[in-house]
PDB file of N, CA and C in Angstrom:
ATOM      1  N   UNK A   1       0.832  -1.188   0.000  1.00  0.00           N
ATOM      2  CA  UNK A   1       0.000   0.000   0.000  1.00  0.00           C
ATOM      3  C   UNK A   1       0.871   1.243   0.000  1.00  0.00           C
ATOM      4  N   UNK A   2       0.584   2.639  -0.287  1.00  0.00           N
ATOM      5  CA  UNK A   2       1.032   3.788  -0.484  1.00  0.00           C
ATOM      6  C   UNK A   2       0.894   4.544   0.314  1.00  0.00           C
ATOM      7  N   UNK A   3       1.900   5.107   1.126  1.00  0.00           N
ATOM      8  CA  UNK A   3       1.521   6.118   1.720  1.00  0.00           C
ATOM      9  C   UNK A   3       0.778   7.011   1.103  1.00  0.00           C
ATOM     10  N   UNK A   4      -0.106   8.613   1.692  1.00  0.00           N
ATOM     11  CA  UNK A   4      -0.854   9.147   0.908  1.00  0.00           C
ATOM     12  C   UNK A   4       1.077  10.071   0.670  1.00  0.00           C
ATOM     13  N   UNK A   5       2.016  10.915   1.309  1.00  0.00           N
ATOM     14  CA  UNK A   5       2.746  10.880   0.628  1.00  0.00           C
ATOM     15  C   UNK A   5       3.742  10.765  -0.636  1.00  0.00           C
ATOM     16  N   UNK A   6       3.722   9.383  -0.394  1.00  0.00           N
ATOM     17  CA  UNK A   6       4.402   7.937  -1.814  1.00  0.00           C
ATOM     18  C   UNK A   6       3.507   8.182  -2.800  1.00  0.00           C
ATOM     19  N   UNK A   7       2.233   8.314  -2.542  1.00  0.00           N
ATOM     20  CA  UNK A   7       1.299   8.291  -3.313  1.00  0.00           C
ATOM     21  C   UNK A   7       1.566  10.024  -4.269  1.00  0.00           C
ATOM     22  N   UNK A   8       1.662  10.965  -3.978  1.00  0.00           N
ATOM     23  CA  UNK A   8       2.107  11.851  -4.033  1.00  0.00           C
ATOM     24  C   UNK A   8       3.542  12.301  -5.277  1.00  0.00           C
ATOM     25  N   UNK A   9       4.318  11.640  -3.825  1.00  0.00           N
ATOM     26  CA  UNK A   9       5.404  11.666  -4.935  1.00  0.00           C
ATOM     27  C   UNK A   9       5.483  10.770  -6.429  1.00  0.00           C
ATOM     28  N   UNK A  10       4.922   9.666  -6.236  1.00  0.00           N
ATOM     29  CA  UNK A  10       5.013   8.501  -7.516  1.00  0.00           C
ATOM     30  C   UNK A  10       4.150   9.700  -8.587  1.00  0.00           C
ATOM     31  N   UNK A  11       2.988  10.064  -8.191  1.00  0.00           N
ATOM     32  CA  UNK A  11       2.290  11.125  -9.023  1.00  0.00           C
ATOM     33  C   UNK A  11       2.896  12.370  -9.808  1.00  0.00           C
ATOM     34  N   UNK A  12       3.269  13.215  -9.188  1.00  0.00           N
ATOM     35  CA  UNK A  12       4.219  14.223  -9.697  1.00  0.00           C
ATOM     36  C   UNK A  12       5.093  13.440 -10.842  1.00  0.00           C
ATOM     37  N   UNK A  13       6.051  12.755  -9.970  1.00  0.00           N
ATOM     38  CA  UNK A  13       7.042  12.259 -11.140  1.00  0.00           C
ATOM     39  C   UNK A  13       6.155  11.047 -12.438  1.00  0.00           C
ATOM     40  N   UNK A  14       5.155  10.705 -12.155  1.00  0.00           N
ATOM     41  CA  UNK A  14       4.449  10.240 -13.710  1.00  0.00           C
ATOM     42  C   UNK A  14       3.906  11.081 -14.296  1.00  0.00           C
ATOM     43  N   UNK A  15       3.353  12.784 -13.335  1.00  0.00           N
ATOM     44  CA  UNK A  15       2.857  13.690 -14.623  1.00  0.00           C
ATOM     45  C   UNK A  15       4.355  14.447 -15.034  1.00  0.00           C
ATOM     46  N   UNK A  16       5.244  14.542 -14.547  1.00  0.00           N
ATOM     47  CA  UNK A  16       6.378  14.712 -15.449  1.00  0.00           C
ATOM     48  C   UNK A  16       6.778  14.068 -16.424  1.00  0.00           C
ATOM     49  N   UNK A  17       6.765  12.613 -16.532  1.00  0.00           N
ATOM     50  CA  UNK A  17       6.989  11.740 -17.659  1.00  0.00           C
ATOM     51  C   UNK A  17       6.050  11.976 -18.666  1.00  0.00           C
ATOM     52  N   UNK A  18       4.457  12.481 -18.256  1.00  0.00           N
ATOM     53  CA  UNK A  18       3.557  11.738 -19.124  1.00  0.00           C
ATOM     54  C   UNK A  18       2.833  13.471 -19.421  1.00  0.00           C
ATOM     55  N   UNK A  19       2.956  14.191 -20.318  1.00  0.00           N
ATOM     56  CA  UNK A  19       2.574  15.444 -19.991  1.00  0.00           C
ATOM     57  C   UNK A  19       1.273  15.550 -20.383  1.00  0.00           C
ATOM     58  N   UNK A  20       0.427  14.304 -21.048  1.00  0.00           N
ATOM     59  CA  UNK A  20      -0.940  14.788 -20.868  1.00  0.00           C
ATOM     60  C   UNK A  20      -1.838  14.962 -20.130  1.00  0.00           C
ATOM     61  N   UNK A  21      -0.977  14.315 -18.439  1.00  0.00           N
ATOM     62  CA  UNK A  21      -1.483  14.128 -17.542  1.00  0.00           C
ATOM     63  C   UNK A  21      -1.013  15.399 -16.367  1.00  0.00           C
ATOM     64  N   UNK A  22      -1.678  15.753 -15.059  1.00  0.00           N
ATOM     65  CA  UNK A  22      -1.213  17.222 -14.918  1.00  0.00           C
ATOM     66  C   UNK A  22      -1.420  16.718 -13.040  1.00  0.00           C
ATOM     67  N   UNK A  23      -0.309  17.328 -12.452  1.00  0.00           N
ATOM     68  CA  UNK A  23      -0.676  16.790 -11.014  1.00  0.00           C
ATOM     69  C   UNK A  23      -1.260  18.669 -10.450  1.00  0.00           C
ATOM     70  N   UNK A  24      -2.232  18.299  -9.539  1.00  0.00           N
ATOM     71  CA  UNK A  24      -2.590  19.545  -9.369  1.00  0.00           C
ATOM     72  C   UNK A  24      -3.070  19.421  -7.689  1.00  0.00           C
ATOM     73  N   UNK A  25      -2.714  20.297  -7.222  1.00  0.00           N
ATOM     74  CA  UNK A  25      -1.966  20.633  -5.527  1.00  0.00           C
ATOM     75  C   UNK A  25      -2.938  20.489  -5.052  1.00  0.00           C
ATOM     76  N   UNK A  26      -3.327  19.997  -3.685  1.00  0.00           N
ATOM     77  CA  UNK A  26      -4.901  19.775  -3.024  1.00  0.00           C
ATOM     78  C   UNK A  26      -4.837  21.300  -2.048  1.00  0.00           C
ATOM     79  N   UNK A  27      -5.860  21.671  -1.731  1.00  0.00           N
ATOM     80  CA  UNK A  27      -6.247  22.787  -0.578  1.00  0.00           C
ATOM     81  C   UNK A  27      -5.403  22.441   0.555  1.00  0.00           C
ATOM     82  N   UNK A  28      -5.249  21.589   0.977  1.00  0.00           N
ATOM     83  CA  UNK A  28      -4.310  20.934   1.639  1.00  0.00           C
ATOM     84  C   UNK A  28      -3.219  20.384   1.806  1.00  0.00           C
ATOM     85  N   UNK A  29      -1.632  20.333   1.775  1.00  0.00           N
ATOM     86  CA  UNK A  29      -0.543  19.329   1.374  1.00  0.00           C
ATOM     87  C   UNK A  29      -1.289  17.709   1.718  1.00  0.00           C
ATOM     88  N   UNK A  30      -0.799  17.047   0.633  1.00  0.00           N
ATOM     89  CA  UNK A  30      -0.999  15.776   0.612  1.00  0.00           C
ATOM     90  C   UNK A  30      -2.382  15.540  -0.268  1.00  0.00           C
ATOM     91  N   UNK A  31      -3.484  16.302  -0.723  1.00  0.00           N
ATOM     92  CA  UNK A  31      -4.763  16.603  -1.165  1.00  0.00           C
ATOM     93  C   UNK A  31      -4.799  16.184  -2.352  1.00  0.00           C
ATOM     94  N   UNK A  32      -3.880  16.246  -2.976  1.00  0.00           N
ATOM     95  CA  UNK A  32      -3.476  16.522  -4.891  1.00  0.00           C
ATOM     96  C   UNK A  32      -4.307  15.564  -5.539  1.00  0.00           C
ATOM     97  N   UNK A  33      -4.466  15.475  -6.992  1.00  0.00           N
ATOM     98  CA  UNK A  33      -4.377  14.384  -8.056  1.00  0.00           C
ATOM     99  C   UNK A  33      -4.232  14.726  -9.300  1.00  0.00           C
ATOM    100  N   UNK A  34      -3.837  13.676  -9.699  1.00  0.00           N
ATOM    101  CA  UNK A  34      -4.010  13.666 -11.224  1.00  0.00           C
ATOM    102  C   UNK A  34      -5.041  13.818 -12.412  1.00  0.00           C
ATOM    103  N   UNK A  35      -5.086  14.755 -13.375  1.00  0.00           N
ATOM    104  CA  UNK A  35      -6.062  14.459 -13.961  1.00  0.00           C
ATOM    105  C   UNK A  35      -5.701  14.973 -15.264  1.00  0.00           C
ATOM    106  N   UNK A  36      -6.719  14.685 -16.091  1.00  0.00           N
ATOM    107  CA  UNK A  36      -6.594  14.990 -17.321  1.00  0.00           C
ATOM    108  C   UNK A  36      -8.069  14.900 -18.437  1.00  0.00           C
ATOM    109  N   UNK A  37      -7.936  15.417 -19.489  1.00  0.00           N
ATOM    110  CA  UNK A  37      -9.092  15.727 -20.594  1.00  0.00           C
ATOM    111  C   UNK A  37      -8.821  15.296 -21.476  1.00  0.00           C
ATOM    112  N   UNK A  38      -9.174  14.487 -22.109  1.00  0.00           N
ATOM    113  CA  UNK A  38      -9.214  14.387 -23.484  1.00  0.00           C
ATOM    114  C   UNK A  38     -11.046  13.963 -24.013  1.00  0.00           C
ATOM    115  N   UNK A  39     -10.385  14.287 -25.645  1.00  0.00           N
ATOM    116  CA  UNK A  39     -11.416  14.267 -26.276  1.00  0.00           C
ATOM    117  C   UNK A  39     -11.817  13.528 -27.632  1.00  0.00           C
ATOM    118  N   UNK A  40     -12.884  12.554 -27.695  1.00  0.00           N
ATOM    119  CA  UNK A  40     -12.431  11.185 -28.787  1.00  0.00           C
ATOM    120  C   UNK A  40     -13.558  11.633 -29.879  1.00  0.00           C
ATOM    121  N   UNK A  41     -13.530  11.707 -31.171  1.00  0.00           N
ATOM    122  CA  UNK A  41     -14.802  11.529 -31.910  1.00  0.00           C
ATOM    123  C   UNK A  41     -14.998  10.177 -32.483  1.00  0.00           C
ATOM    124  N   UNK A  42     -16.040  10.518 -32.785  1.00  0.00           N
ATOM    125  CA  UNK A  42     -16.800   9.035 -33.361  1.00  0.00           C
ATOM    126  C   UNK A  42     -17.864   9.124 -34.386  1.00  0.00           C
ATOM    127  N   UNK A  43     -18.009   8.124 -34.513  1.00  0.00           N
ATOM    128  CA  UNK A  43     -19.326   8.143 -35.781  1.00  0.00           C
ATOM    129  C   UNK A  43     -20.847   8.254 -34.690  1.00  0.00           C
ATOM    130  N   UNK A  44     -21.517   9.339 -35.495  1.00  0.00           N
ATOM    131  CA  UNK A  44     -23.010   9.304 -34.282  1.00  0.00           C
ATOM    132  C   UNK A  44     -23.630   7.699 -34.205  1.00  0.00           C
ATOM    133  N   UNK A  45     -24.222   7.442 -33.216  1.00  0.00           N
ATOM    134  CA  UNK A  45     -25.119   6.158 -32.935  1.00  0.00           C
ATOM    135  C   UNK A  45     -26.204   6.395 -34.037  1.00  0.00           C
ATOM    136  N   UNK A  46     -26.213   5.412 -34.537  1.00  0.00           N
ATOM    137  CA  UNK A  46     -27.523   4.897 -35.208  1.00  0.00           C
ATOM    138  C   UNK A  46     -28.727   5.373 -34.799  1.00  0.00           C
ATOM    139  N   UNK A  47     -30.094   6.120 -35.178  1.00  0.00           N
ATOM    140  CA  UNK A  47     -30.930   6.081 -35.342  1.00  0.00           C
ATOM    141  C   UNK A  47     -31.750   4.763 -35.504  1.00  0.00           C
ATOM    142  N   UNK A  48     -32.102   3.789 -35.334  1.00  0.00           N
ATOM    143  CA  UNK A  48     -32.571   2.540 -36.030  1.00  0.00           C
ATOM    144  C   UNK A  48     -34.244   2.621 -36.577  1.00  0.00           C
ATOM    145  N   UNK A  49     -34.797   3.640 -35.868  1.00  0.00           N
ATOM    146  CA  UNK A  49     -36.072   3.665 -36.163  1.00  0.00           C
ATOM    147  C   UNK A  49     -36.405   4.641 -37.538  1.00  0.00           C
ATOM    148  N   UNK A  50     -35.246   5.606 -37.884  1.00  0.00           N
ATOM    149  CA  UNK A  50     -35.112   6.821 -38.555  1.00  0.00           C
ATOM    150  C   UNK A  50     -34.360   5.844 -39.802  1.00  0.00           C
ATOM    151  N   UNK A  51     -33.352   5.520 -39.534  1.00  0.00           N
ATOM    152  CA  UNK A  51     -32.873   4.438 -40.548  1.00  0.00           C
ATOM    153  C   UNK A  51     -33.177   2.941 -40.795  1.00  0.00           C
ATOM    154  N   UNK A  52     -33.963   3.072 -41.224  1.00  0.00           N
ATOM    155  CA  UNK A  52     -34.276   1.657 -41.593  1.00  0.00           C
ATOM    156  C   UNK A  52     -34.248   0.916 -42.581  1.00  0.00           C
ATOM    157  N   UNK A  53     -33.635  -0.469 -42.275  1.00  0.00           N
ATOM    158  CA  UNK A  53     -32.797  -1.009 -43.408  1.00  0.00           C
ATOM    159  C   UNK A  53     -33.607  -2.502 -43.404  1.00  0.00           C
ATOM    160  N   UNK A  54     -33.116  -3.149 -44.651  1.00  0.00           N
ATOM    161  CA  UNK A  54     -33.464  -4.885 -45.075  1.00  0.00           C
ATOM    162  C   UNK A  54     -31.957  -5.288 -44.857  1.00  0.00           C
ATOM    163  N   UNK A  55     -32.455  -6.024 -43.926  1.00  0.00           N
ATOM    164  CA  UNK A  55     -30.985  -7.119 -43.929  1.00  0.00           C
ATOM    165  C   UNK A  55     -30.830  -8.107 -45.044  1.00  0.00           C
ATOM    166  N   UNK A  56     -31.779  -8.538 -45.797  1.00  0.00           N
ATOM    167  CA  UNK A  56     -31.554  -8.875 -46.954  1.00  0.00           C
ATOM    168  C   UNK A  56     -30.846  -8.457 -48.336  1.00  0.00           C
ATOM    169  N   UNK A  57     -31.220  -7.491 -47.947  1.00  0.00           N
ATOM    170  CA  UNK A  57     -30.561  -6.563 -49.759  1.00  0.00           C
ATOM    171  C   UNK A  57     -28.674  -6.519 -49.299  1.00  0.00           C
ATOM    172  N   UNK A  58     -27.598  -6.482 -50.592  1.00  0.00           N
ATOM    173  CA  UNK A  58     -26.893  -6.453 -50.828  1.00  0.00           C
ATOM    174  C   UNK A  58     -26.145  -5.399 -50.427  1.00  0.00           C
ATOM    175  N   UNK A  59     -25.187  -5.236 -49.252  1.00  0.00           N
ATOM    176  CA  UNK A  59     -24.794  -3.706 -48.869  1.00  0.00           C
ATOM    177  C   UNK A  59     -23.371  -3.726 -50.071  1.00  0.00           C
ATOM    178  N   UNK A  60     -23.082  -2.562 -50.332  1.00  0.00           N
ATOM    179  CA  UNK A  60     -22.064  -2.534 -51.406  1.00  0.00           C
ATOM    180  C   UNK A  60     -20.975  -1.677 -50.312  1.00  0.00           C
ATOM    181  N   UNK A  61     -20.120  -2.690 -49.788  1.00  0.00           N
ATOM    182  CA  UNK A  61     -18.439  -2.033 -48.658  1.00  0.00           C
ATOM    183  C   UNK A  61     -17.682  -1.186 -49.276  1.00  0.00           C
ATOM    184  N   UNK A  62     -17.555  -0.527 -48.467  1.00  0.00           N
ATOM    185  CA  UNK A  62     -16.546   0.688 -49.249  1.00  0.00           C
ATOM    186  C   UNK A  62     -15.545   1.547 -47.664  1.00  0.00           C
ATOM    187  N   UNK A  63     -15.008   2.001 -47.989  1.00  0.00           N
ATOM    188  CA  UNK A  63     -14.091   2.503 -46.696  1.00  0.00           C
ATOM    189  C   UNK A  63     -14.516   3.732 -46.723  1.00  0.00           C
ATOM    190  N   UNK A  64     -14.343   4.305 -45.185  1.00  0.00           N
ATOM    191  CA  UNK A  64     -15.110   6.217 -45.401  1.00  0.00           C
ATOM    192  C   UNK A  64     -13.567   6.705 -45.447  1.00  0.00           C
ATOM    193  N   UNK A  65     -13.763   7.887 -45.850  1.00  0.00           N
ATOM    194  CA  UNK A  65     -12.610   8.908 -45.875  1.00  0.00           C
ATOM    195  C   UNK A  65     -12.820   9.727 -44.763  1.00  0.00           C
ATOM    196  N   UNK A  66     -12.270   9.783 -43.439  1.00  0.00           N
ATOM    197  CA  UNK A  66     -12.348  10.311 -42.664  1.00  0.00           C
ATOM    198  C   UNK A  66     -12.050  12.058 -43.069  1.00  0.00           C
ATOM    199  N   UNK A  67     -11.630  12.117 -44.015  1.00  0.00           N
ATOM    200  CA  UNK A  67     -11.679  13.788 -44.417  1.00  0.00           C
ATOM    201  C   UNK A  67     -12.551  14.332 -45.139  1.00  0.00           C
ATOM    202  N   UNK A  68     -13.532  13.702 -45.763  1.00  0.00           N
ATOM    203  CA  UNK A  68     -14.008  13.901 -46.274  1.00  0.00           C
ATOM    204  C   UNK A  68     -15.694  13.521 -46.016  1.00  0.00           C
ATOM    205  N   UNK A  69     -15.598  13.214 -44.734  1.00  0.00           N
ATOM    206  CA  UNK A  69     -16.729  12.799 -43.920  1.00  0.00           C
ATOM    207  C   UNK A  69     -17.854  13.997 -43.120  1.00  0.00           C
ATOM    208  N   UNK A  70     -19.283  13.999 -43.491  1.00  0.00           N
ATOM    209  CA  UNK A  70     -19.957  15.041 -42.867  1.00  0.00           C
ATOM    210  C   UNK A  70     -19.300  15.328 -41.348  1.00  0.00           C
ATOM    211  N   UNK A  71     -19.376  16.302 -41.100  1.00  0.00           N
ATOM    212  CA  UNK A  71     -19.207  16.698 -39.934  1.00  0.00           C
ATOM    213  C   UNK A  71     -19.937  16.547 -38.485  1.00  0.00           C
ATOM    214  N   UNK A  72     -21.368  16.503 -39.585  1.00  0.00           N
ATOM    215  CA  UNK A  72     -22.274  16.814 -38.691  1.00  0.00           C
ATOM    216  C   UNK A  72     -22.831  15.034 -38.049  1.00  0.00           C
ATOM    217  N   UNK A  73     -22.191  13.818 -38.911  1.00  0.00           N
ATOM    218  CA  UNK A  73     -22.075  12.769 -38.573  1.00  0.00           C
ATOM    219  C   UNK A  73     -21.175  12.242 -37.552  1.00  0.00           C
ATOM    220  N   UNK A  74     -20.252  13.050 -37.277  1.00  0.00           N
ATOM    221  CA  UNK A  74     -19.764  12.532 -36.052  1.00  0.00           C
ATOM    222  C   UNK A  74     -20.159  13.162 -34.544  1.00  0.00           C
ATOM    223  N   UNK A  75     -19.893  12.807 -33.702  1.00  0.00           N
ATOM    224  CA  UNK A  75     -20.174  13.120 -32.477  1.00  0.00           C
ATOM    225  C   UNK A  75     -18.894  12.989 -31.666  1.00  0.00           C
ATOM    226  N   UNK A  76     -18.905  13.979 -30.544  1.00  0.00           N
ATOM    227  CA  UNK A  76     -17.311  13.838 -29.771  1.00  0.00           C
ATOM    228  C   UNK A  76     -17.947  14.000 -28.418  1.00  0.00           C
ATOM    229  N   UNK A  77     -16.673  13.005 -27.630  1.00  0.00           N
ATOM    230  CA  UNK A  77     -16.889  12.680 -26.158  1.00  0.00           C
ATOM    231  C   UNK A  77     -15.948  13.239 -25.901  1.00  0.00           C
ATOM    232  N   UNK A  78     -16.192  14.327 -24.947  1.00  0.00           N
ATOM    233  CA  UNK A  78     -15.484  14.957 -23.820  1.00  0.00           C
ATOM    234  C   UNK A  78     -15.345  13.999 -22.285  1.00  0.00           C
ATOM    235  N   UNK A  79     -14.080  13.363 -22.238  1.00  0.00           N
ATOM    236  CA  UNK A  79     -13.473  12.050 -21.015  1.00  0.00           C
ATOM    237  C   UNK A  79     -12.435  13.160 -20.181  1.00  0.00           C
ATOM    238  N   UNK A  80     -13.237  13.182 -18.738  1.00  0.00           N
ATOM    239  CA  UNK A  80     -11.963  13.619 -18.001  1.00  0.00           C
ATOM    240  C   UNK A  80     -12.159  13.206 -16.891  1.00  0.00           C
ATOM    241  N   UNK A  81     -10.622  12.369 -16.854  1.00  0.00           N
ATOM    242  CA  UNK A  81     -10.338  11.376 -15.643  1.00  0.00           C
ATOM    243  C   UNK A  81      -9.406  12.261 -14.673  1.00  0.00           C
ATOM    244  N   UNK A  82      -9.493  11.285 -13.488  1.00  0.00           N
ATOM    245  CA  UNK A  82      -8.729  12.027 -12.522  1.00  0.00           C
ATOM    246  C   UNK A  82      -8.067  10.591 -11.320  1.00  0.00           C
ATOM    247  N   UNK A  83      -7.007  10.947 -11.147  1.00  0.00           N
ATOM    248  CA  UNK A  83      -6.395   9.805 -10.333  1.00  0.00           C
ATOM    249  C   UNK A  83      -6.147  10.419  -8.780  1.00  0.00           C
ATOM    250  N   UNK A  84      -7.187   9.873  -7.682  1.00  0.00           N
ATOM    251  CA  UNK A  84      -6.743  10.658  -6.243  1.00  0.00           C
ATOM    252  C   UNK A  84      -6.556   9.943  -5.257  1.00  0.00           C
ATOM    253  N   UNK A  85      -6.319   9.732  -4.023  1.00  0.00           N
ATOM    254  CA  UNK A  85      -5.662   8.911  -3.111  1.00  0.00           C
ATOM    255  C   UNK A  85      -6.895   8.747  -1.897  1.00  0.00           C
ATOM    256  N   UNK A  86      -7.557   7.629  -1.851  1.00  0.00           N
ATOM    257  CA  UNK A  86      -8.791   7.135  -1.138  1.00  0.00           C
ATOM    258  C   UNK A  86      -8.581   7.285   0.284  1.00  0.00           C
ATOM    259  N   UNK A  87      -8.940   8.115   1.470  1.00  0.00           N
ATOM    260  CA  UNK A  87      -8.573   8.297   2.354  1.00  0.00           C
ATOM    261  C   UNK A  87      -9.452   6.971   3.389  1.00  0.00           C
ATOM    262  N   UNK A  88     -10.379   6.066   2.755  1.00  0.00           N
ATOM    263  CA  UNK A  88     -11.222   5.427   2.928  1.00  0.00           C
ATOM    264  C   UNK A  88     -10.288   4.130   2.810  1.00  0.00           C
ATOM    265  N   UNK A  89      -9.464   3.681   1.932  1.00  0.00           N
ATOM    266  CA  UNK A  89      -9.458   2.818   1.964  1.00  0.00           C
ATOM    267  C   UNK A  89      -7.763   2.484   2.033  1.00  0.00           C
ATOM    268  N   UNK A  90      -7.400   4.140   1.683  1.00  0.00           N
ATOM    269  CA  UNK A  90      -5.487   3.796   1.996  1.00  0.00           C
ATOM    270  C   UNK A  90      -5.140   3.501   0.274  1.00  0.00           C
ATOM    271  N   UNK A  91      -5.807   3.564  -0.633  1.00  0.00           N
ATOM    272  CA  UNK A  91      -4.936   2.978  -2.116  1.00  0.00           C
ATOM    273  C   UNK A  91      -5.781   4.079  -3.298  1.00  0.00           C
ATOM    274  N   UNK A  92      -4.910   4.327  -3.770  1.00  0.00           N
ATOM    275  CA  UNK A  92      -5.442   5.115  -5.306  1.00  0.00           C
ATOM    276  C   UNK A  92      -7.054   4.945  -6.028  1.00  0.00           C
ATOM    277  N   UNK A  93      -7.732   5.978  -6.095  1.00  0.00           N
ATOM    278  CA  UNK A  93      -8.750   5.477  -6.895  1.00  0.00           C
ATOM    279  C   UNK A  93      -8.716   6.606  -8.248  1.00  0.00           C
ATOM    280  N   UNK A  94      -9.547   5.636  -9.211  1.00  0.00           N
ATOM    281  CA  UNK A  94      -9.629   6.369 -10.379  1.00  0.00           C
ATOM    282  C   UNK A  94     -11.336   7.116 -10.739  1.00  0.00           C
ATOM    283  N   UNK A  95     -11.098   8.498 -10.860  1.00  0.00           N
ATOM    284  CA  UNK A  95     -12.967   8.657 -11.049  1.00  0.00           C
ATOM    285  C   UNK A  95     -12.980   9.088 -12.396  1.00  0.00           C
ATOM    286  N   UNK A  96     -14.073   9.181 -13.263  1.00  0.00           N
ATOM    287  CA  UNK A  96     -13.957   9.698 -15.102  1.00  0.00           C
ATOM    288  C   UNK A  96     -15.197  10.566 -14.972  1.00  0.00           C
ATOM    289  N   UNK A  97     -15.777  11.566 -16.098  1.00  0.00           N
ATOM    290  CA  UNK A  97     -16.602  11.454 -16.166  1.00  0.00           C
ATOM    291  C   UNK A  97     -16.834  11.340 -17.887  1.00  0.00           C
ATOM    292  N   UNK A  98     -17.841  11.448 -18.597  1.00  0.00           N
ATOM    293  CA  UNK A  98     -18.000  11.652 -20.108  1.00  0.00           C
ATOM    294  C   UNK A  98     -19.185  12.361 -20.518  1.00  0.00           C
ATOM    295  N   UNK A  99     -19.188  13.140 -21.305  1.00  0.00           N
ATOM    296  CA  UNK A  99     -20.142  13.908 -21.545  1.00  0.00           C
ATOM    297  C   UNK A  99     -20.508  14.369 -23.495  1.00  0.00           C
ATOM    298  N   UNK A 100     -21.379  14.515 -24.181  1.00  0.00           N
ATOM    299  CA  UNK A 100     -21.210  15.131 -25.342  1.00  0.00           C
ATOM    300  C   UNK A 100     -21.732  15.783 -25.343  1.00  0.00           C
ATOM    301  N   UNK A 101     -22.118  16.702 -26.661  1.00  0.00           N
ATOM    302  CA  UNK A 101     -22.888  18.087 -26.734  1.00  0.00           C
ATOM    303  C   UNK A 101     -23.687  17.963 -26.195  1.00  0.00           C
ATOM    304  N   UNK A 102     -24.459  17.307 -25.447  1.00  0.00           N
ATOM    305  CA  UNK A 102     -25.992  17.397 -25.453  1.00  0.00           C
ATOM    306  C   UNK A 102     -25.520  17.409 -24.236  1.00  0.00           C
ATOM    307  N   UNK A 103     -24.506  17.209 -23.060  1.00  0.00           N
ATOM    308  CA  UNK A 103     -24.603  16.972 -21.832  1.00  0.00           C
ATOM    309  C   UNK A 103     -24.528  15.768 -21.364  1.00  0.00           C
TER     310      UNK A 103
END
């Protein structure tokens, strides 16, 4: 197990290695964690009731061109995790949350 300390120091020195990740000071010494944002797009979810298809008929495969792809077809997830030190249980926990335009 980690001291909340150890815990501390191991932190700092992995957001130095890892710079997408950011250690940020608690109200308190010893308080801190890690966290970070990122942001993934994707193709929007299916409609299934709006699109409706025959699984029978012949789909003709083709690859998308991601540059050349509507815009308005993708959708992006805003992920921001955070790594903090469980005073409950003595060991690291990880919390996320995710969100898209809509909230």
């Amino acid at each position: 197990m980690f001291t909340r300390d150890q815990f501390e120091d191991a932190c700092e020195a992995f957001a130095r290695r890892h710079p997408q990740w950011s250690w940020v000071s608690g109200h308190r010494p010893g308080y801190g964690f890690l966290t970070r944002t990122t942001i993934h797009t994707c193709k929007a979810p299916l409609d299934l009731e709006a699109d409706a298809f025959d699984l029978e008929e012949e789909v003709e495969e083709f690859e998308e061109d991601s540059a050349i792809a509507d815009p308005s077809s993708l959708s992006t997830l805003n992920v921001k995790e955070y790594i903090a030190y469980s005073a409950s249980f003595n060991v690291p926990a990880f919390y996320f949350t995710m969100h898209d335009r809509s909230g």
